[in-house]
Protein backbone atom coordinates (compact mmCIF):
# COMPACT_ATOMS: atom_id res chain seq x y z
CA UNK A 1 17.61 12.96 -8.87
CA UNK A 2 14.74 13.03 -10.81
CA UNK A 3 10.88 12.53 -9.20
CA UNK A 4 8.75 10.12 -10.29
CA UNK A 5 5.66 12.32 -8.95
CA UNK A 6 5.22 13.18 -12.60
CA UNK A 7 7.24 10.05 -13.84
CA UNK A 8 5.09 8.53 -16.87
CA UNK A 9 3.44 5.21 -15.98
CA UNK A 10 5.71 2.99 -17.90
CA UNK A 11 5.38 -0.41 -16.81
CA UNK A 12 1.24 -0.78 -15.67
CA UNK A 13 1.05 -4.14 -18.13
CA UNK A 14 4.43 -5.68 -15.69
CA UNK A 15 2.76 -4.50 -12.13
CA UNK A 16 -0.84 -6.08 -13.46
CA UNK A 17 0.69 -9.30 -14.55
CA UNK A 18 3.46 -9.57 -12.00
CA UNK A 19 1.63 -8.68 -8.33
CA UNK A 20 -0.98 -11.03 -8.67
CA UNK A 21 2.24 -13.96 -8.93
CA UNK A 22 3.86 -12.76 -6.44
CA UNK A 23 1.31 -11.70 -3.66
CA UNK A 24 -1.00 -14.84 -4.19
CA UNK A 25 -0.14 -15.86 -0.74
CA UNK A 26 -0.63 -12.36 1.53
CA UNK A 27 -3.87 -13.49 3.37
CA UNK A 28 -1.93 -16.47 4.72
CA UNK A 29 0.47 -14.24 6.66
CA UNK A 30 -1.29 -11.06 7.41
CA UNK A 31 -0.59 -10.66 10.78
CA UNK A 32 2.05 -7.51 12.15
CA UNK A 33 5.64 -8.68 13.13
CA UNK A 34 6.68 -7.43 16.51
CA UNK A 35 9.59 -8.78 18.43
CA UNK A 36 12.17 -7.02 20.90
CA UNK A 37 15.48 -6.93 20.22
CA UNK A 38 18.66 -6.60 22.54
CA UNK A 39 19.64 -3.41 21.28
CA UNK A 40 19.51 0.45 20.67
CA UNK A 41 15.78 0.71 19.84
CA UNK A 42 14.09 -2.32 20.00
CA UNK A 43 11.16 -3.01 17.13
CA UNK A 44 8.62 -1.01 18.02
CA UNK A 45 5.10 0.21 16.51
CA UNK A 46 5.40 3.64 15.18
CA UNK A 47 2.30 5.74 15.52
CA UNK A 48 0.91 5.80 19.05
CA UNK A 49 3.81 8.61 19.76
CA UNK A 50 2.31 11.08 17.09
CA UNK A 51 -1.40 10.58 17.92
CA UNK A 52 -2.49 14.18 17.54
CA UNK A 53 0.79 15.21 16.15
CA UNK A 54 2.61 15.16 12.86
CA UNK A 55 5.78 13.28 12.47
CA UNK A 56 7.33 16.90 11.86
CA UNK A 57 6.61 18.25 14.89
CA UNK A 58 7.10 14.91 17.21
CA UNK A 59 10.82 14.48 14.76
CA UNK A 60 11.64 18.63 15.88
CA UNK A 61 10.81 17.74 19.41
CA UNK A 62 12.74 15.08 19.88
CA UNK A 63 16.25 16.46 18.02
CA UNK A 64 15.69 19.69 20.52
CA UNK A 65 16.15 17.31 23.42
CA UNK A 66 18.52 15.41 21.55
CA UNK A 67 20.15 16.40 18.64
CA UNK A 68 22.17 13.48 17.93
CA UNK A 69 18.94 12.29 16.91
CA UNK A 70 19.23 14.03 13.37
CA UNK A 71 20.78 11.33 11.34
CA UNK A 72 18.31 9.03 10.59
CA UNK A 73 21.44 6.42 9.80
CA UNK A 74 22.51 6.50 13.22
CA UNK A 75 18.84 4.58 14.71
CA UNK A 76 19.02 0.59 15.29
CA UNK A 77 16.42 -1.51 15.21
CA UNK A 78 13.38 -2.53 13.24
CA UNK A 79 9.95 -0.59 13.93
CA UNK A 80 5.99 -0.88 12.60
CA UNK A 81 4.51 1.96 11.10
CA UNK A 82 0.90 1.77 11.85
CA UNK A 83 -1.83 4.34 10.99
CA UNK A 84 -2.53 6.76 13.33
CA UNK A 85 -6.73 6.62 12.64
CA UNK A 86 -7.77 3.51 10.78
CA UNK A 87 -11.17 5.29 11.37
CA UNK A 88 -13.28 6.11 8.09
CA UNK A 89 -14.19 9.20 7.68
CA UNK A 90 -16.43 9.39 4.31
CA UNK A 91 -17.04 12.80 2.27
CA UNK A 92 -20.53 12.12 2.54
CA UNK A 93 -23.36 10.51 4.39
CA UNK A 94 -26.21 8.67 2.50
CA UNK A 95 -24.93 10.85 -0.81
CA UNK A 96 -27.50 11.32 -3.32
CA UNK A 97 -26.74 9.61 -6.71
CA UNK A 98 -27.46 9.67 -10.39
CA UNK A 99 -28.53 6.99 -12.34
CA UNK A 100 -27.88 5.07 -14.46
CA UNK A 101 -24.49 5.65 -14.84
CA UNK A 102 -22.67 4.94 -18.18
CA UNK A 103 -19.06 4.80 -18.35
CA UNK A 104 -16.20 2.99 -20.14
CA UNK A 105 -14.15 1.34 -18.14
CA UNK A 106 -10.17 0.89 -18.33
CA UNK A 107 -10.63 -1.80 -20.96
CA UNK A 108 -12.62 0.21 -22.45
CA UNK A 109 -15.96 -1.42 -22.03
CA UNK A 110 -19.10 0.51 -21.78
CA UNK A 111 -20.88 -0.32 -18.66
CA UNK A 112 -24.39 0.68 -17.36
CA UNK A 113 -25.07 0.92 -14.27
CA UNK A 114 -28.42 1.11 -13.09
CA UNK A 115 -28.17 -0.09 -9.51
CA UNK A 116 -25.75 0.30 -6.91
CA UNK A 117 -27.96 -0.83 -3.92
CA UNK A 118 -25.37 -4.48 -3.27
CA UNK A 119 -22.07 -3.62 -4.23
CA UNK A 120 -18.58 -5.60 -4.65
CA UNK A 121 -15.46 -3.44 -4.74
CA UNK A 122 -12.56 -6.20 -5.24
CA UNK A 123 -9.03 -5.66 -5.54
CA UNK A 124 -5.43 -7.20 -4.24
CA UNK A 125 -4.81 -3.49 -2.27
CA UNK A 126 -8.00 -3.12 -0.59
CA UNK A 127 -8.52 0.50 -2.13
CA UNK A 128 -11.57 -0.11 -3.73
CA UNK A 129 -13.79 -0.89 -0.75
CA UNK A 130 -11.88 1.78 0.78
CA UNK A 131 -12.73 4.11 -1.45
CA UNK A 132 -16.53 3.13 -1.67
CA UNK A 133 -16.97 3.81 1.98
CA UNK A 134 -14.86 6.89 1.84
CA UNK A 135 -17.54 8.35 -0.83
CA UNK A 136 -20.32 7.63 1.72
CA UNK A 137 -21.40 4.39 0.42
CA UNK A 138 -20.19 1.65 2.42
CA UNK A 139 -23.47 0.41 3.80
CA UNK A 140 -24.27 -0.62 0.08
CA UNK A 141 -21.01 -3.12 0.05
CA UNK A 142 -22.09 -6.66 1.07
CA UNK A 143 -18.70 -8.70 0.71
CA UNK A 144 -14.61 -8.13 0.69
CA UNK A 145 -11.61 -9.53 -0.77
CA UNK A 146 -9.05 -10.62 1.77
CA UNK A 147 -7.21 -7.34 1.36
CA UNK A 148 -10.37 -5.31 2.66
CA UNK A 149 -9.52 -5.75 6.55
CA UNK A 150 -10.68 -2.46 8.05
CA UNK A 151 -13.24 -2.38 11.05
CA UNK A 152 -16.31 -1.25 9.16
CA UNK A 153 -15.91 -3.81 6.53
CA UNK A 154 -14.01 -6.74 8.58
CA UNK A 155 -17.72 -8.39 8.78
CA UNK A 156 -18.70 -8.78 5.46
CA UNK A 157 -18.14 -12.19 3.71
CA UNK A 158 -15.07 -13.17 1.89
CA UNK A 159 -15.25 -13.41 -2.28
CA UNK A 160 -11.52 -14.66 -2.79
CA UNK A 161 -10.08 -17.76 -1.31
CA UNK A 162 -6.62 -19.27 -1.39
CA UNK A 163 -4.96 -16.05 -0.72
CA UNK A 164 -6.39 -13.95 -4.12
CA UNK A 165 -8.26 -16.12 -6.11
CA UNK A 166 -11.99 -15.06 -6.70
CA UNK A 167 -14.70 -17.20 -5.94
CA UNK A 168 -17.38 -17.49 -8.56
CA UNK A 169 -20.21 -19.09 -6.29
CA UNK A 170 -19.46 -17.07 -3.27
CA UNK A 171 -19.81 -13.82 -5.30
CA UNK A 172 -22.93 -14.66 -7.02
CA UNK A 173 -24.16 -15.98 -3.28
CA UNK A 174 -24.37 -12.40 -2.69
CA UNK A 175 -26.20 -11.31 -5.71
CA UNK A 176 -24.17 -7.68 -6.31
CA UNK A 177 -25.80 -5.55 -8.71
CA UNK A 178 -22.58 -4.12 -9.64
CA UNK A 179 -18.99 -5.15 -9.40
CA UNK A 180 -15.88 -2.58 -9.54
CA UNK A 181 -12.29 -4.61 -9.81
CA UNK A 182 -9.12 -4.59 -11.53
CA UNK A 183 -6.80 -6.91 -13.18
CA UNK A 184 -4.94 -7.98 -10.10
CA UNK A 185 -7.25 -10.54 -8.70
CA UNK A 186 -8.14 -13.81 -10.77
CA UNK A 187 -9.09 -16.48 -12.44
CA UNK A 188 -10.33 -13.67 -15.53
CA UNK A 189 -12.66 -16.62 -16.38
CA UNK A 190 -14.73 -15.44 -13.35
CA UNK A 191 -15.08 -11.82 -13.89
CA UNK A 192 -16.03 -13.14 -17.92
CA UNK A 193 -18.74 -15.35 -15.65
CA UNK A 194 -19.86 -12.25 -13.86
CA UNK A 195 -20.40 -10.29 -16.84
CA UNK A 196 -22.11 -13.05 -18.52
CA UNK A 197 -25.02 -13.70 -15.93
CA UNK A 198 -25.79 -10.12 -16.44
CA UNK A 199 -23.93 -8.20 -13.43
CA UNK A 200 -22.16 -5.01 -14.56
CA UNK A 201 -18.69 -4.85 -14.12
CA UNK A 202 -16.78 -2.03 -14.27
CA UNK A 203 -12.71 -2.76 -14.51
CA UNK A 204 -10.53 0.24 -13.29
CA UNK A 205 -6.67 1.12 -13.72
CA UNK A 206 -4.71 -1.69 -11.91
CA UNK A 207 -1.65 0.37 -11.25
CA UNK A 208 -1.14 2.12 -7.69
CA UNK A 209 1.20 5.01 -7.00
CA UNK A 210 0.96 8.20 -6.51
CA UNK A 211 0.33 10.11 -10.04
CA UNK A 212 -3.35 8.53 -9.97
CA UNK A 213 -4.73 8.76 -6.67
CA UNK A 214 -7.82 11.30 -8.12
CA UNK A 215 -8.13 9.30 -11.08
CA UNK A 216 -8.69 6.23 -9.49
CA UNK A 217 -11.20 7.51 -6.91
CA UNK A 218 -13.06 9.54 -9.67
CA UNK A 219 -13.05 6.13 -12.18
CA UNK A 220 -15.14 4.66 -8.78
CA UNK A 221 -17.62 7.35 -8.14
CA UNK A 222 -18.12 8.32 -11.71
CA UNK A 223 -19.48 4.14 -11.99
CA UNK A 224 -21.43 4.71 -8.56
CA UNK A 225 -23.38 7.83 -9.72
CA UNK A 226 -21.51 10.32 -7.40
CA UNK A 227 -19.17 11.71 -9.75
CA UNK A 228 -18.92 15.16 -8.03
CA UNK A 229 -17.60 13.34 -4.29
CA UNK A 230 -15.43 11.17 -6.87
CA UNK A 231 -13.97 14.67 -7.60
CA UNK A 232 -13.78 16.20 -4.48
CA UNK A 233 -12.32 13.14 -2.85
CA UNK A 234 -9.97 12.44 -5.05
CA UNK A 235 -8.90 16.04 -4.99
CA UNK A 236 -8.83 15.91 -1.65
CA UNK A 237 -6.59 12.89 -1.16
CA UNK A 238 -3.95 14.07 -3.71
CA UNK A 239 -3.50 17.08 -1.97
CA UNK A 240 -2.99 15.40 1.40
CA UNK A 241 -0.48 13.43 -0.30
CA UNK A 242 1.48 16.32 -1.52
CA UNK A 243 1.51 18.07 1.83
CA UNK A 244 2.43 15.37 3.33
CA UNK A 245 5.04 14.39 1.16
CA UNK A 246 6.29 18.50 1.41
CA UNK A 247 6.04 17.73 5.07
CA UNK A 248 8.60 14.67 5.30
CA UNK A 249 10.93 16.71 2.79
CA UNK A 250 11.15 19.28 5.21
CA UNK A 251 12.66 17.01 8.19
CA UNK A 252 14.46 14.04 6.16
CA UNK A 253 17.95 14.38 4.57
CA UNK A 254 18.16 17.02 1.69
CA UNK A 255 21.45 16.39 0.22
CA UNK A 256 21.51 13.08 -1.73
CA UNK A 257 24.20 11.32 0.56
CA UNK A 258 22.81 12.07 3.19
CA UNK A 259 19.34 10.16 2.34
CA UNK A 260 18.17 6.55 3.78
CA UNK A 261 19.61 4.26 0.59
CA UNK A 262 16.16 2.09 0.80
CA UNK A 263 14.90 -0.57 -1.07
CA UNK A 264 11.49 -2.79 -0.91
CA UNK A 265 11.31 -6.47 -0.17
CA UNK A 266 8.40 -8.53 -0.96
CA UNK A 267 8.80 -11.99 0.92
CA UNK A 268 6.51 -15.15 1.46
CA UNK A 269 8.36 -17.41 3.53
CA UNK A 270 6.09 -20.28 3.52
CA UNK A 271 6.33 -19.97 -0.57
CA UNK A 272 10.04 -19.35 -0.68
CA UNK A 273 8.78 -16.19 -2.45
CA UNK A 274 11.99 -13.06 -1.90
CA UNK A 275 11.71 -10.10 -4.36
CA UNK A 276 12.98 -6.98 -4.30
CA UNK A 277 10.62 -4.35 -6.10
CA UNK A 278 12.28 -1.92 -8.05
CA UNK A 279 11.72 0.78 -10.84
CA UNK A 280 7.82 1.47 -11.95
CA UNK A 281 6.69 -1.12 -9.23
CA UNK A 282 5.07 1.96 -7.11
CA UNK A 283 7.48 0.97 -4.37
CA UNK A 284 9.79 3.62 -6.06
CA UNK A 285 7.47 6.00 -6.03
CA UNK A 286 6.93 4.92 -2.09
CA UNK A 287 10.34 5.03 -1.10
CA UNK A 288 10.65 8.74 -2.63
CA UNK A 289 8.21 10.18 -1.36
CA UNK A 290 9.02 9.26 2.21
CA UNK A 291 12.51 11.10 1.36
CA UNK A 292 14.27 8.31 1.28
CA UNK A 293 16.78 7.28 -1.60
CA UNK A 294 15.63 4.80 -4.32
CA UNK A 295 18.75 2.15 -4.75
CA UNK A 296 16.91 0.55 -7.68
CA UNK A 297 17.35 3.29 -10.08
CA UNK A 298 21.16 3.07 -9.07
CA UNK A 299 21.85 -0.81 -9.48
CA UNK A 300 19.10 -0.72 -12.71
CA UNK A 301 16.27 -2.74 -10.90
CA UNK A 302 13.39 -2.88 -13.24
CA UNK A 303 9.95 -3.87 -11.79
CA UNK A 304 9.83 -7.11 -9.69
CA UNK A 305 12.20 -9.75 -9.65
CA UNK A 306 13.48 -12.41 -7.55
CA UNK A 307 15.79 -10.99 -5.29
CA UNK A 308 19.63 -12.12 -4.87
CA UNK A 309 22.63 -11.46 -2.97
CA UNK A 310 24.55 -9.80 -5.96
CA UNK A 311 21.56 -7.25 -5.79
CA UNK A 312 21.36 -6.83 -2.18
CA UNK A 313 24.97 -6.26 -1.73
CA UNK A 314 24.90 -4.01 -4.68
CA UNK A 315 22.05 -1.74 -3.53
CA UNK A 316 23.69 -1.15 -0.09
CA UNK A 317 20.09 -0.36 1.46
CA UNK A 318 20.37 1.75 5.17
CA UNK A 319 16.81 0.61 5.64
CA UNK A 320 14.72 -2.02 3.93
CA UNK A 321 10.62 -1.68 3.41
CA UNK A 322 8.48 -4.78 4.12
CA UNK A 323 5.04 -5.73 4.50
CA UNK A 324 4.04 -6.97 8.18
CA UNK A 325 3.31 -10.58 6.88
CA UNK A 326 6.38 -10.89 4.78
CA UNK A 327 8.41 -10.23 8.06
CA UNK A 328 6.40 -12.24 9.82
CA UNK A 329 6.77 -15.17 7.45
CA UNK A 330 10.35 -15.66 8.07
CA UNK A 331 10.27 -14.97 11.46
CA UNK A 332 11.07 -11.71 11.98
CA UNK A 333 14.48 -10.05 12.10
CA UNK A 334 16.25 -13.14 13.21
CA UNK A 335 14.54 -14.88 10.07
CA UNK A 336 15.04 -12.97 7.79
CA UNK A 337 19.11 -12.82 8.02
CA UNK A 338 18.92 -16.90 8.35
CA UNK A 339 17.05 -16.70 4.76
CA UNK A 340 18.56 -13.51 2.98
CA UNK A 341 22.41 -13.71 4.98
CA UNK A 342 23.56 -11.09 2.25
CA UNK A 343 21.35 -8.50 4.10
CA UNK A 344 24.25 -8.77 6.88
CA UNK A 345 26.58 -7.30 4.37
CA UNK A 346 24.53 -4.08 4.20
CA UNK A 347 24.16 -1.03 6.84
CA UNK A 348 20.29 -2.11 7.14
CA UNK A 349 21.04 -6.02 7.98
CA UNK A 350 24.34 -4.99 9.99
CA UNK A 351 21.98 -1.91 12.01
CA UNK A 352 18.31 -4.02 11.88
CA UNK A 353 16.95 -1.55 9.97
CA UNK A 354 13.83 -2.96 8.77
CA UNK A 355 10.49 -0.77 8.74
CA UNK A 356 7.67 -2.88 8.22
CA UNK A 357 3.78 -1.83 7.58
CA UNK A 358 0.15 -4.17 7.31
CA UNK A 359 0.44 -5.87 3.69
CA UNK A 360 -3.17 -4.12 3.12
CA UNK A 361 -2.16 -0.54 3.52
CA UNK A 362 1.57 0.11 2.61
CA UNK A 363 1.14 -0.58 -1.28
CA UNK A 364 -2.55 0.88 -1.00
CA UNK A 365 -2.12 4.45 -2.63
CA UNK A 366 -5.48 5.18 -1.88
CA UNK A 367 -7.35 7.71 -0.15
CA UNK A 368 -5.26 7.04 3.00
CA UNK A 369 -2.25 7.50 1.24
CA UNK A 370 -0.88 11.02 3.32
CA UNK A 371 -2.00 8.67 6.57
CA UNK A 372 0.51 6.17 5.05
CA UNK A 373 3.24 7.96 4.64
CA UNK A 374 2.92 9.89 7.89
CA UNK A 375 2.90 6.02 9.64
CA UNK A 376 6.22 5.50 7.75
CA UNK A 377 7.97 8.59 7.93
CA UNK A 378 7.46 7.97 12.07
CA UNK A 379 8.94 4.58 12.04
CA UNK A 380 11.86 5.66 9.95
CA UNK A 381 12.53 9.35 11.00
CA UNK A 382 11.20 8.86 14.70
CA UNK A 383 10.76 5.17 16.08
CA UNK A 384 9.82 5.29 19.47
CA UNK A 385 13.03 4.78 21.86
CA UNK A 386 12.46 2.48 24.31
């Protein structure tokens, strides 16, 4: 099967015109499903078991005391991954930095920045502001999109409202002197305003998977004026991801039939929004490097479409991906069946295998992306048993 690790980055114009449609409603329904089910394992929260331990060594533990345990395909149940240390834990304190900083920008604009003292990192994944405070500079940020839910930032006032949708007056409110975003949050017309009353902005890649985790982090620090942390972190991060993803290889299925058959549903309930992300969406990309097997490169699902019950019967899935406040928006489980009843002709709706993770971290690939998949290779590979 081949990897997309090194897969070339074919569809970034489909992901930065097609999220931003499809996730305009994830702030309405951010919360974490739980609910306990009746059965085998009941949905649980995957993460509190490993504190202090990796999922290899809690998954080795646990088949030496019971080694039916081994096939992943034999669990029931849904389960929550959820990071193990939400904590930040930045390269640097109070780094020094060099300015002004010129750089071009993924539009390639030329930006100058001469001042970095009120800073707005906005995008629909949260990884900017992440990033920012992982590089030491967090107590420079002064506001948040609705993605950007951690502790240290939680306080900050909100620049987007309606779900995604950037709010001109509330961002100039907070007079930044430089602005870092992307193209997945809109209208455009107010990043043009933003430029236009004299505020740098500096636009950065819009795609998320795991072939630019450095880049992006280094396209951030390089406009900040720490371009040496930007390496180091970003360095850093990818190499956590690769361990970790050597990690998981090491206790999931190796033969192909023997993987997870796994596929990614986006859902708004509310919005009757059900899609099913497929090839180049970075949920690909996801699903690998968990171990599990991609089913859209199988049934030739390309990007993100509107999911159906051809599709779903034809991808088979053992376990089916979801953000938190998708599951929660048909509620749970139960819901979701009632909505999507061709999920009951598949091993994951006929087993309740549905693994679900916070809307602002699953999709993230950021510099918490080996945390990430450590969450999610625990709730697949080793829920908690009840």
């Amino acid at each position: 099967m081949r990897s997309r690790w090194t897969r070339q980055r074919g569809s970034r114009a489909l992901a930065a015109v097609v999220l931003p449609v499809v996730m305009l409603a994830m702030s309405a329904c951010g919360g974490e499903a739980r609910e306990t089910l009746p059965i085998a394992i009941p949905s649980t929260v995957a993460g509190s078991e490993t504190s202090g331990s990796s999922v290899a060594q809690v998954l080795a533990d646990r088949k030496s005391a019971d080694p039916k345990s081994a096939d992943p395909k034999s669990y029931v149940g849904s389960s929550t991954a959820v990071l193990r240390d939400a904590t930040i834990h930045p390269i640097a304190d109070n780094p020094a930095q060099t300015l002004p900083a010129t750089v071009k920008d993924a539009q390639g604009t030329s930006v100058t920045i001469t001042d970095t003292s009120r800073i707005l990192a906005l995008d629909l994944y949260g990884s900017l502001s992440r990033t920012v405070f992982e590089l030491g500079l967090g107590d420079k940020v002064v506001g948040r999109d609705t993605s950007s839910r951690f502790p240290e930032i939680a306080g900050l006032p909100l620049v987007t409202q309606n779900g995604h949708e950037l709010n001109g007056e509330a961002i100039l409110e907070l007079a930044p002197t430089v602005i870092l975003t992307d193209t997945t949050l809109g209208p455009w017309d107010v990043i043009l305003q933003m430029r236009e009353s004299g505020i740098p902005v500096v636009v950065v890649d819009s795609h998320r998977n795991m072939t630019n985790i450095a880049s992006l982090t280094e396209a951030v620090a390089d406009a900040l004026g720490v371009p040496e942390l930007g390496a180091e972190l970003g360095s850093r991060s990818e190499s956590e991801a690769k361990k970790k993803i050597a990690e998981i290889a090491r206790i999931a299925p190796s033969r192909v039939q023997d993987k997870l058959r796994m596929v990614f549903l986006y859902v708004r309930g509310q919005a009757g929004i059900y899609y099913m992300f497929g090839e180049d969406s970075g949920a690909d990309a996801l699903i690998e490097a968990v171990g599990g097997y991609d089913v859209s490169g199988e049934i030739g699902w390309k990007g993100m479409k509107p999911v159906n019950d051809e599709g779903l019967i034809a991808a088979q899935p053992d376990l089916i991906l979801m953000m938190s406040g998708g599951l929660e928006s048909v509620g749970g489980v139960d819901g979701l069946l009632e909505r999507l009843p061709a999920i009951a002709q598949t091993p994951a709706g006929q087993h309740r295998r549905i693994v679900d993770m916070d809307d602002t971290e699953v999709l993230s690939f950021g510099p918490r992306t080996a945390d990430v998949l450590d969450a999610l290779a625990t709730a697949i590979y080793s829920p908690p048993r009840s």
